[in-house]
PDB file of N, CA and C in Angstrom:
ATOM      1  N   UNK A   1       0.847  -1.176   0.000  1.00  0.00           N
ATOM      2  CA  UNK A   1       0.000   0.000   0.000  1.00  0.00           C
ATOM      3  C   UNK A   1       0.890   1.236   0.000  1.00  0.00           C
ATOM      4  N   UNK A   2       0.658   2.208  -0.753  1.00  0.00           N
ATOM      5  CA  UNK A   2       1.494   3.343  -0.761  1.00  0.00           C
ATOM      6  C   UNK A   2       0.207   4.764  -0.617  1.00  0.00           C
ATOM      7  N   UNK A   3       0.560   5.505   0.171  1.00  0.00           N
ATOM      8  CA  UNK A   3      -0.227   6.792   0.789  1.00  0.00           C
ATOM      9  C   UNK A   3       0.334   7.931   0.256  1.00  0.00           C
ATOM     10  N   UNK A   4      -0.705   8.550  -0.335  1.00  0.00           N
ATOM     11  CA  UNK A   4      -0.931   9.658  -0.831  1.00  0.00           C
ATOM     12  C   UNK A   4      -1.990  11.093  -0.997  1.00  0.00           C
ATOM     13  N   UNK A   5      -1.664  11.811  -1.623  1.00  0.00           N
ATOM     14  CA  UNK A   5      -2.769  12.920  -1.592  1.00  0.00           C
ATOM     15  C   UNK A   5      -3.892  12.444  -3.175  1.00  0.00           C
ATOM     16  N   UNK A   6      -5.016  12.454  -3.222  1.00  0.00           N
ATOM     17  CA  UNK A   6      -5.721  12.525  -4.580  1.00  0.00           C
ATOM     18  C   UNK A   6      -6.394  14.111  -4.944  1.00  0.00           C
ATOM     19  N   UNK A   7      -6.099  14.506  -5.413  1.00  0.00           N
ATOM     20  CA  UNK A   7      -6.255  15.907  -5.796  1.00  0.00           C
ATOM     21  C   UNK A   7      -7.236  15.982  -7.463  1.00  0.00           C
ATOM     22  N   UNK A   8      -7.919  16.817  -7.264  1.00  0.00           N
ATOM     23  CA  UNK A   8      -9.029  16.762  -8.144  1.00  0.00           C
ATOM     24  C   UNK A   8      -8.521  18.066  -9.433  1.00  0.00           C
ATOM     25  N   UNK A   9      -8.512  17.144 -10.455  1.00  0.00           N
ATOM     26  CA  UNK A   9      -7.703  18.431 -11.911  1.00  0.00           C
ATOM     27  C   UNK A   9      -8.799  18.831 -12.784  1.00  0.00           C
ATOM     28  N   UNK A  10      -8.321  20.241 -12.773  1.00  0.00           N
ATOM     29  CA  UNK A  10      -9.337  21.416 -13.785  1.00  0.00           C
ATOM     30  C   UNK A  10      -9.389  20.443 -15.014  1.00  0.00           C
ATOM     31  N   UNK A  11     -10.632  20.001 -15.965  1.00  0.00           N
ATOM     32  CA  UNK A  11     -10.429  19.509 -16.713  1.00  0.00           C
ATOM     33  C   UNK A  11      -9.440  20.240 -18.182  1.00  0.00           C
ATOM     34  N   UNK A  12      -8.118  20.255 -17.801  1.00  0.00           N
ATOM     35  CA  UNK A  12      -7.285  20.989 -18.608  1.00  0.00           C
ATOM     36  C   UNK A  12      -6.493  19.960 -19.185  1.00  0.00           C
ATOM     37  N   UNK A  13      -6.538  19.288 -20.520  1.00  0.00           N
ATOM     38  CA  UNK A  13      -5.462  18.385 -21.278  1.00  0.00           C
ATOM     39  C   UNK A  13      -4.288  18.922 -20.874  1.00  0.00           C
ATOM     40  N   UNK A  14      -3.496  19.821 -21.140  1.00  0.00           N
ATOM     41  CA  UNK A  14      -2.440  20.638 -20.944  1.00  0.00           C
ATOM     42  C   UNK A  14      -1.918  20.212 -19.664  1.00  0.00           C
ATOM     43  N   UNK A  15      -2.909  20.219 -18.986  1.00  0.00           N
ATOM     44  CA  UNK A  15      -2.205  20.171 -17.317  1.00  0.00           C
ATOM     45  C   UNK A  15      -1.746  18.228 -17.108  1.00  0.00           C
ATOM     46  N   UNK A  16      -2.310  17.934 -17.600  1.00  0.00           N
ATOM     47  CA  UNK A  16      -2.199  16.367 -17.581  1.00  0.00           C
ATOM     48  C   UNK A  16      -0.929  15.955 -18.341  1.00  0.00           C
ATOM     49  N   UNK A  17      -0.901  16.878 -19.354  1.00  0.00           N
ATOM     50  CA  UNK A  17       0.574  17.016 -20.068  1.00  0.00           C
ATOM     51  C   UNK A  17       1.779  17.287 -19.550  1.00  0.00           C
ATOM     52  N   UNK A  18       1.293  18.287 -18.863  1.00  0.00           N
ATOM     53  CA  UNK A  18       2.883  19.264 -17.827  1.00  0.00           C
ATOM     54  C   UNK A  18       3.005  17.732 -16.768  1.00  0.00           C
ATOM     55  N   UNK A  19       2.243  17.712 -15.810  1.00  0.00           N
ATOM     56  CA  UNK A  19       2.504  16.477 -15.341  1.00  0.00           C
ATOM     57  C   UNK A  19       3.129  15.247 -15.640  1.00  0.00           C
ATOM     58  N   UNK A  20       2.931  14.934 -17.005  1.00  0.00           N
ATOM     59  CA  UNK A  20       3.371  13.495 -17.718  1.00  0.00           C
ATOM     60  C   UNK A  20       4.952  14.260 -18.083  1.00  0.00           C
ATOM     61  N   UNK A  21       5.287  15.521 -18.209  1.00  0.00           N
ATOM     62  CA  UNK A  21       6.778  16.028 -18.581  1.00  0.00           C
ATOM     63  C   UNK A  21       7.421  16.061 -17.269  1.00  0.00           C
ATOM     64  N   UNK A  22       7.010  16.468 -16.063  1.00  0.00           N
ATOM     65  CA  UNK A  22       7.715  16.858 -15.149  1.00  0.00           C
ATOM     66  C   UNK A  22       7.819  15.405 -14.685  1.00  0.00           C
ATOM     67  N   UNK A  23       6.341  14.266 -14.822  1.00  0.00           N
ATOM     68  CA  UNK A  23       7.097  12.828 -14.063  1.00  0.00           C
ATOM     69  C   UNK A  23       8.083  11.817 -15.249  1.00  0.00           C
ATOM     70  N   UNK A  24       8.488  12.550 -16.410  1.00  0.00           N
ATOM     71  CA  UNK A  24       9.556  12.122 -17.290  1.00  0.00           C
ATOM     72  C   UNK A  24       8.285  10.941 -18.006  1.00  0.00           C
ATOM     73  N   UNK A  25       6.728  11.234 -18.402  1.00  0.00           N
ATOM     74  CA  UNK A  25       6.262  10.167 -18.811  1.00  0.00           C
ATOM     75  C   UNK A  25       6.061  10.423 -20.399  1.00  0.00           C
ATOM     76  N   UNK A  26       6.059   9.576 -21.046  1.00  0.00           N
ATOM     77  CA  UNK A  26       6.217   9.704 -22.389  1.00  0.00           C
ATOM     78  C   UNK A  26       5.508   8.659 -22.821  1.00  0.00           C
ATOM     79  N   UNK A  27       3.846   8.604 -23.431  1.00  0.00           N
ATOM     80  CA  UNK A  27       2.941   8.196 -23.712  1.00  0.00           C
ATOM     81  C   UNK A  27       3.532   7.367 -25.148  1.00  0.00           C
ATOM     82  N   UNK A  28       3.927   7.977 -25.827  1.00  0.00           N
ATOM     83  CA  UNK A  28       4.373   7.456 -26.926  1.00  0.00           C
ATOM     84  C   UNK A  28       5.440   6.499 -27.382  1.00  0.00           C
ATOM     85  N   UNK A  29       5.971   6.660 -25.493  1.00  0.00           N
ATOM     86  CA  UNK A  29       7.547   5.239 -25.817  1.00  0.00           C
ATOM     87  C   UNK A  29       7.466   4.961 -24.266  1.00  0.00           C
ATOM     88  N   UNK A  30       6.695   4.505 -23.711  1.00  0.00           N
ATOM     89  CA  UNK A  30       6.555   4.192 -22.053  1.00  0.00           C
ATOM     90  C   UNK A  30       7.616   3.240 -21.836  1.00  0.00           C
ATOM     91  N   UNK A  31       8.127   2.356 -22.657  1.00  0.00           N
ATOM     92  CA  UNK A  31       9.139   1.804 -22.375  1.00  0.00           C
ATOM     93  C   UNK A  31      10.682   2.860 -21.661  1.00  0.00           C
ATOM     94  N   UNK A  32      10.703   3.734 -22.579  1.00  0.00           N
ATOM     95  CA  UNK A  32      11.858   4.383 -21.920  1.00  0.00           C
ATOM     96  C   UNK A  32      11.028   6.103 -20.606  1.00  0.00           C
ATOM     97  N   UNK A  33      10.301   5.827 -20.616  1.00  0.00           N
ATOM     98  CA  UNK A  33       9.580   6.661 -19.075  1.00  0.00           C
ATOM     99  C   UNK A  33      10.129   6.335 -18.265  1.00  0.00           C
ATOM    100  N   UNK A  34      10.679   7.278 -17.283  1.00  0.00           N
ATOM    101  CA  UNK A  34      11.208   6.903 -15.635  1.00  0.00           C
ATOM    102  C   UNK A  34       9.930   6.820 -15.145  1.00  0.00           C
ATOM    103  N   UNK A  35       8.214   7.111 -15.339  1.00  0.00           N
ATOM    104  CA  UNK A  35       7.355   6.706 -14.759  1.00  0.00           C
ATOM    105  C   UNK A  35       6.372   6.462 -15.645  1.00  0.00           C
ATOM    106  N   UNK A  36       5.600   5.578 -15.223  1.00  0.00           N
ATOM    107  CA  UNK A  36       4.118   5.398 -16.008  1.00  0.00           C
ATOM    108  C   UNK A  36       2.964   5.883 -15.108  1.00  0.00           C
ATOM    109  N   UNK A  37       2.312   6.452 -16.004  1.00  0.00           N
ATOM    110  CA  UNK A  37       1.170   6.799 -15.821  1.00  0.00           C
ATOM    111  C   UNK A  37       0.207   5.455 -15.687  1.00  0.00           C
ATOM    112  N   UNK A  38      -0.721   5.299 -14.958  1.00  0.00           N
ATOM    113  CA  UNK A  38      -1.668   3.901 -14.754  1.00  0.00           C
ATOM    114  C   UNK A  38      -3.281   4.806 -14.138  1.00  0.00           C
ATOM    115  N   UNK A  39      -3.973   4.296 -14.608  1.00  0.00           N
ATOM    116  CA  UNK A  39      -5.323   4.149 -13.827  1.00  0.00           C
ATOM    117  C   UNK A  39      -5.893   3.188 -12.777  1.00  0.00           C
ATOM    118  N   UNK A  40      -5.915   3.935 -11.548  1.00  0.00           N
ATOM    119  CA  UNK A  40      -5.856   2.781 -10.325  1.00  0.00           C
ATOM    120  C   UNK A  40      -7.005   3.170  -9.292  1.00  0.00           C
ATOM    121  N   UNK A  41      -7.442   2.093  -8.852  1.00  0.00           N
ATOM    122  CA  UNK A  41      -8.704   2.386  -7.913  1.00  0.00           C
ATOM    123  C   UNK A  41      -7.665   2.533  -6.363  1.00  0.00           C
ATOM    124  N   UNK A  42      -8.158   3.909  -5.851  1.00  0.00           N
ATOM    125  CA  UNK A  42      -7.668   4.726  -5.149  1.00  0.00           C
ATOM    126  C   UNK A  42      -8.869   4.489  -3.837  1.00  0.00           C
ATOM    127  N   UNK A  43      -8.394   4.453  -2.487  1.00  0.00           N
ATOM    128  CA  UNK A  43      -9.101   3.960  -1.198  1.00  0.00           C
ATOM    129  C   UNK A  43      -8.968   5.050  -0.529  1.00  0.00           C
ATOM    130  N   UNK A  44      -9.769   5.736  -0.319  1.00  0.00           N
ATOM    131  CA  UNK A  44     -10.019   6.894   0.822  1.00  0.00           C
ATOM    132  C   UNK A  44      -9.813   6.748   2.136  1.00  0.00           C
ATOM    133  N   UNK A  45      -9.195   7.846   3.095  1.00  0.00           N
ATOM    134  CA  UNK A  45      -9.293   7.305   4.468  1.00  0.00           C
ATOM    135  C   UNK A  45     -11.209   6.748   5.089  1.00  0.00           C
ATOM    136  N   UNK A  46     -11.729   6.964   4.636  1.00  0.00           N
ATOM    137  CA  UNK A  46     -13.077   7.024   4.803  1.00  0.00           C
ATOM    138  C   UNK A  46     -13.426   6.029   4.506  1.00  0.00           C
ATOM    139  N   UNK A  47     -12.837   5.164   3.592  1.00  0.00           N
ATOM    140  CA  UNK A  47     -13.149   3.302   3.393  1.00  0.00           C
ATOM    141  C   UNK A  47     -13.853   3.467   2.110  1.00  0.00           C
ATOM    142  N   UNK A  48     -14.427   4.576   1.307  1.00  0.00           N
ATOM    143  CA  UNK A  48     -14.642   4.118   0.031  1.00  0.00           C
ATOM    144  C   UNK A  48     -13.505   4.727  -1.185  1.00  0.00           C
ATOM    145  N   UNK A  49     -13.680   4.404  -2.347  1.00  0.00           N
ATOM    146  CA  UNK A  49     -12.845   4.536  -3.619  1.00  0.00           C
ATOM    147  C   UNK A  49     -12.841   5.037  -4.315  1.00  0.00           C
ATOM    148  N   UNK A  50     -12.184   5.421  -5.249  1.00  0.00           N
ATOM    149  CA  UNK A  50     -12.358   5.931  -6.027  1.00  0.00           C
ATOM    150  C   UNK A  50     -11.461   5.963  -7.494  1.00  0.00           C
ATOM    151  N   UNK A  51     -11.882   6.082  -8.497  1.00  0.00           N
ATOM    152  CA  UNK A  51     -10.580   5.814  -9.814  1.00  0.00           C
ATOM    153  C   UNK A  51      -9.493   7.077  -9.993  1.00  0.00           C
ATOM    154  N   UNK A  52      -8.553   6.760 -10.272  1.00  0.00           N
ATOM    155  CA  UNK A  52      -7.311   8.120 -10.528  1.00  0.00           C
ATOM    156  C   UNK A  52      -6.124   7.782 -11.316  1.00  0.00           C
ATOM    157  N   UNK A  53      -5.202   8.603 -11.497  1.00  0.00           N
ATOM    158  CA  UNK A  53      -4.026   8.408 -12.198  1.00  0.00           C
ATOM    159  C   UNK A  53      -3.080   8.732 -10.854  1.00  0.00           C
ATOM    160  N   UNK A  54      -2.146   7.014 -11.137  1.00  0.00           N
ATOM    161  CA  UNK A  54      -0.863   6.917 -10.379  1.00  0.00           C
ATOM    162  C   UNK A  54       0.050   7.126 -11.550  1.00  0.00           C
ATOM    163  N   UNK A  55       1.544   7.564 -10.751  1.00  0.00           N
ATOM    164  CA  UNK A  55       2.815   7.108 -11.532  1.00  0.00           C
ATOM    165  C   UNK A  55       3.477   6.466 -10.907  1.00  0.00           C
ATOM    166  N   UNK A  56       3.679   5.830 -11.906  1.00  0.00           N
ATOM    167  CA  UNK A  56       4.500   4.479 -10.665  1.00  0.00           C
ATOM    168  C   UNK A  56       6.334   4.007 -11.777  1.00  0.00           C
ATOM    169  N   UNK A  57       6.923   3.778 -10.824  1.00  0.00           N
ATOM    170  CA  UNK A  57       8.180   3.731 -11.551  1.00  0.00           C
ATOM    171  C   UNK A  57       8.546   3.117 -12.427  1.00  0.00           C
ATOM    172  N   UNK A  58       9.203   3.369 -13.613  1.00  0.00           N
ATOM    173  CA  UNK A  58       9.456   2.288 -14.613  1.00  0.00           C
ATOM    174  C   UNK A  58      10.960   1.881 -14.726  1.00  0.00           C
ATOM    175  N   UNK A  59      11.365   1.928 -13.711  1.00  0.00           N
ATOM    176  CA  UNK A  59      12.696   1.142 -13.884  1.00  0.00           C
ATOM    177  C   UNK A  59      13.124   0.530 -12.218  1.00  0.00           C
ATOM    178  N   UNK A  60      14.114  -0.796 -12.248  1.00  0.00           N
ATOM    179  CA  UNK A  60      14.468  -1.582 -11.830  1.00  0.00           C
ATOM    180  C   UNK A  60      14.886  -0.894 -10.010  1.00  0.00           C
ATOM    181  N   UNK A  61      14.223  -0.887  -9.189  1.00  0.00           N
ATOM    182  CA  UNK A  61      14.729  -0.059  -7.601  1.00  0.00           C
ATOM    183  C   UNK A  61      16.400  -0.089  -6.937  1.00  0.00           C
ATOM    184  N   UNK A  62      16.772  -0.780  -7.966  1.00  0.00           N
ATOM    185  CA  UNK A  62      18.034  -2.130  -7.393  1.00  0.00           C
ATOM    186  C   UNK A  62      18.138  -1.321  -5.348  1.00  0.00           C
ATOM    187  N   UNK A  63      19.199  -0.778  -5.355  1.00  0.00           N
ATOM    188  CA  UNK A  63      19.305  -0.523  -3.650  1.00  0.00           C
ATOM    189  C   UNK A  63      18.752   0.423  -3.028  1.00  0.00           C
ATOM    190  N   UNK A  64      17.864   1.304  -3.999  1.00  0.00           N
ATOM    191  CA  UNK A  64      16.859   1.818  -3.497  1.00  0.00           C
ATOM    192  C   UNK A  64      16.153   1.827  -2.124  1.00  0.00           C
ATOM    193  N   UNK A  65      16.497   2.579  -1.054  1.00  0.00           N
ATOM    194  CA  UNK A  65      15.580   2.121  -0.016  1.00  0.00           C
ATOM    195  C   UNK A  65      14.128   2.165   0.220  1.00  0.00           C
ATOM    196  N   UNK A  66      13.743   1.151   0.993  1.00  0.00           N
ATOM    197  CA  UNK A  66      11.867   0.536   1.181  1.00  0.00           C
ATOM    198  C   UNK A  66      11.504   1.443   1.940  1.00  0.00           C
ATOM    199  N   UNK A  67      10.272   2.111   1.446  1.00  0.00           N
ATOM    200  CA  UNK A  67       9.672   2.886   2.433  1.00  0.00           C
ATOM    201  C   UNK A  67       8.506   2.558   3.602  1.00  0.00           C
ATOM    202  N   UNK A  68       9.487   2.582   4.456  1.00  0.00           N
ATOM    203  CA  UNK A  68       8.140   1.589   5.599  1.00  0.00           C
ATOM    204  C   UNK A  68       7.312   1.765   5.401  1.00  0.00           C
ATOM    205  N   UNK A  69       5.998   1.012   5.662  1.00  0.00           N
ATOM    206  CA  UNK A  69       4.548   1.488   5.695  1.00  0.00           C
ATOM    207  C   UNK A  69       3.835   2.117   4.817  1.00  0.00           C
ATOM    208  N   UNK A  70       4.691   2.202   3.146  1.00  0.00           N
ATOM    209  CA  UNK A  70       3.907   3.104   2.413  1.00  0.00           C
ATOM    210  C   UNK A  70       4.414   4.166   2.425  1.00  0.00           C
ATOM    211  N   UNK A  71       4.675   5.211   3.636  1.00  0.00           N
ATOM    212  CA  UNK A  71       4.168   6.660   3.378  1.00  0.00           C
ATOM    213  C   UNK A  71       5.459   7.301   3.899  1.00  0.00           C
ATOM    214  N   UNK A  72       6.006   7.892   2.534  1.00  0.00           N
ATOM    215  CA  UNK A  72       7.306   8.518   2.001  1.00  0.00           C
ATOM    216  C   UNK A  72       7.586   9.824   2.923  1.00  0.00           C
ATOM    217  N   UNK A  73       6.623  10.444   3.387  1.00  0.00           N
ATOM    218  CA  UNK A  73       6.846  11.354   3.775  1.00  0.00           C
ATOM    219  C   UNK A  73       6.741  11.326   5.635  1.00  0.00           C
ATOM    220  N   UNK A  74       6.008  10.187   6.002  1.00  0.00           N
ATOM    221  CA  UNK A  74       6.593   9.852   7.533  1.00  0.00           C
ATOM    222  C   UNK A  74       7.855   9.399   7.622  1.00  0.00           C
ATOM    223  N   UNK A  75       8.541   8.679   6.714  1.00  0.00           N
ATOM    224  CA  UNK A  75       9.518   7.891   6.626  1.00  0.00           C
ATOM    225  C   UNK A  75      10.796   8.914   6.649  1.00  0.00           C
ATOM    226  N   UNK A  76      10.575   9.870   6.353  1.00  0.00           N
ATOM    227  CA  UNK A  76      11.458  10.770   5.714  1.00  0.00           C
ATOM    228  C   UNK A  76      11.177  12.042   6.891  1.00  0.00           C
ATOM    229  N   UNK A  77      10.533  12.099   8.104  1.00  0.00           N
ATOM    230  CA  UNK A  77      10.288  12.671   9.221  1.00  0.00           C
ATOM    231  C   UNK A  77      11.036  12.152  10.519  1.00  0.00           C
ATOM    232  N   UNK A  78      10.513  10.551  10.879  1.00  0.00           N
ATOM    233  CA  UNK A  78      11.301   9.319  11.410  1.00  0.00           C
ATOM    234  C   UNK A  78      12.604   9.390  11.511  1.00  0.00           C
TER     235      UNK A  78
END
């Protein structure tokens, strides 16, 4: 499980664009993307769901450290 914010986007193509540049995603050759874009059913603290766009990494973690519990930003407080 990994924890995050879901944030709701102006329906602006453009903005979905800047996003896919700044997370290095490249629709047209996802093979070489440092992230992919995915559509993923997203769990509220509240216990219901909802659909969204993750990026999730596209290359190998090798010694990368594990982020306890999911959530990058306690981990990185700790």
């Amino acid at each position: 499980m990994v924890y995050g914010e879901l944030v709701a986007l102006p329906s602006d193509e453009g903005l979905l664009e800047a996003l896919d540049r700044y997370e290095e995603f490249d629709s047209s050759d996802p093979k070489r993307s440092l992230f992919i874009r995915k559509k993923a059913k997203i769990w509220m603290a509240n216990g219901s769901s909802r659909e969204g766009w993750i990026y999730v990494y596209n290359r190998h973690p090798r010694r990368a450290k594990l982020v306890r519990g999911g959530d990058y930003l306690r981990s990185k407080v700790a």
